[in-house]
Protein backbone atom coordinates (compact mmCIF):
# COMPACT_ATOMS: atom_id res chain seq x y z
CA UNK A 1 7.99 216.53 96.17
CA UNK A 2 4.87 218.19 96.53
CA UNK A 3 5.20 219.52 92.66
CA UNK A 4 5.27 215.56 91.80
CA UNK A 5 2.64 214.74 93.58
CA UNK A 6 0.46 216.96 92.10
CA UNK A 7 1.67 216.48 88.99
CA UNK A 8 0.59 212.65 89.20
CA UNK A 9 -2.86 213.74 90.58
CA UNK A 10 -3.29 216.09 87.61
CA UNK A 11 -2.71 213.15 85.37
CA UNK A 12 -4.62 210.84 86.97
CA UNK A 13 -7.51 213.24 87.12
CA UNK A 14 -7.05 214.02 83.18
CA UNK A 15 -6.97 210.47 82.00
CA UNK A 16 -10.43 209.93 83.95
CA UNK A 17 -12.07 212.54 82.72
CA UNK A 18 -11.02 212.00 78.83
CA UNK A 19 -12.41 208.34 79.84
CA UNK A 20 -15.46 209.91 81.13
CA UNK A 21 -15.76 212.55 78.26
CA UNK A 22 -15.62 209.74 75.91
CA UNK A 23 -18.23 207.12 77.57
CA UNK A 24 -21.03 209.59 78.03
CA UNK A 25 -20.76 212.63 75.16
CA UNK A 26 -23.27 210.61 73.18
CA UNK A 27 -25.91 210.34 76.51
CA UNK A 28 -25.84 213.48 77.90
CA UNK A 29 -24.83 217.30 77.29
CA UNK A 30 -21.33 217.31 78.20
CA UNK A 31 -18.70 220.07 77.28
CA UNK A 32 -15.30 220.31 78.70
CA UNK A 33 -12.90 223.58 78.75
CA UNK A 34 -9.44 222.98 78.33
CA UNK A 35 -6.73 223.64 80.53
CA UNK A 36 -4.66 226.89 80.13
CA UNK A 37 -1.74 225.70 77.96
CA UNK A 38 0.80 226.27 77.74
CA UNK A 39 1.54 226.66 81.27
CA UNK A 40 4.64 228.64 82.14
CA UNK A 41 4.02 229.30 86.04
CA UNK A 42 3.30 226.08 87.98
CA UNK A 43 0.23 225.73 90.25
CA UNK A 44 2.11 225.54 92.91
CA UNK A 45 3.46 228.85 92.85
CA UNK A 46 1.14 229.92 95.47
CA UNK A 47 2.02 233.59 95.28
CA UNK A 48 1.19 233.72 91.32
CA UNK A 49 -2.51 232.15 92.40
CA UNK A 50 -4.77 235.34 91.75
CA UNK A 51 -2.55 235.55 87.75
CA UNK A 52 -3.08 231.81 87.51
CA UNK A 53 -7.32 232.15 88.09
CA UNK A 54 -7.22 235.33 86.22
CA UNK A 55 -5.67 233.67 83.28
CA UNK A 56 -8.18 230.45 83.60
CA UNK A 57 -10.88 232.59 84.04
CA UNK A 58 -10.42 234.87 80.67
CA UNK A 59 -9.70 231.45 78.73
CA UNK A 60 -12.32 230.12 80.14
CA UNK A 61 -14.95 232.75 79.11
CA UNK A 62 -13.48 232.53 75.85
CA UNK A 63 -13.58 229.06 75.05
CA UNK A 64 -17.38 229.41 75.89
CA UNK A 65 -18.35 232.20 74.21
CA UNK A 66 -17.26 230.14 70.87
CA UNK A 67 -19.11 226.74 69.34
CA UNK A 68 -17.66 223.35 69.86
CA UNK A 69 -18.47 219.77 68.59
CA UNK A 70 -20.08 217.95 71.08
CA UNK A 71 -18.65 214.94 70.77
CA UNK A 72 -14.53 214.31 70.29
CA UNK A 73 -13.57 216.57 73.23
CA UNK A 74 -11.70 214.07 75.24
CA UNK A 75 -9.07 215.08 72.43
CA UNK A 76 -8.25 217.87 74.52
CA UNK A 77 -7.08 216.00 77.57
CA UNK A 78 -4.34 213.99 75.33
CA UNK A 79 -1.05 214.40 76.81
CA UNK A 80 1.14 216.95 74.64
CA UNK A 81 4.02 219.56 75.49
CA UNK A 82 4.97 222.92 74.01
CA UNK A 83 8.92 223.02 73.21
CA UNK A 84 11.68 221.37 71.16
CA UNK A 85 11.16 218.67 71.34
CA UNK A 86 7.00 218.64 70.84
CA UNK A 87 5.39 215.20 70.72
């Protein structure tokens, strides 16, 4: 249950900020960092926490250390999967 509910407040907290991202790129200085993706431990797997910030920390630190458009980054927040069946 508590895997669900986090799951919805993930989503909900995605869709907002690719709503965000996309109303005020133009206005302001605005850069996002994606997610770690695919992810194959869930953040809720307490015990894998220090992996799981390791991991976001190293992609994160990549991901700025390279240039990005400035505008178009809500992009990154669309809803996608990894596996067989891949939308």
């Amino acid at each position: 249950m508590l895997a669900m509910a986090l799951h919805a407040f993930n989503l909900a907290i995605t869709q907002r900020l690719a709503v965000d991202n996309t109303r005020f790129e133009e206005s302001i200085e605005l850069r996002g960092i994606p997610q770690p993706c695919p992810i194959a431990i869930s953040p809720t797997d307490f015990p894998h926490s220090a992996e799981l910030i390791a991991r976001s920390e190293t992609l994160a630190r990549k991901w700025l250390s390279t240039p990005h458009p400035a505008t178009g980054q809500a992009a990154m927040l669309a809803p996608h999967c990894h596996g067989p069946n891949r939308a």
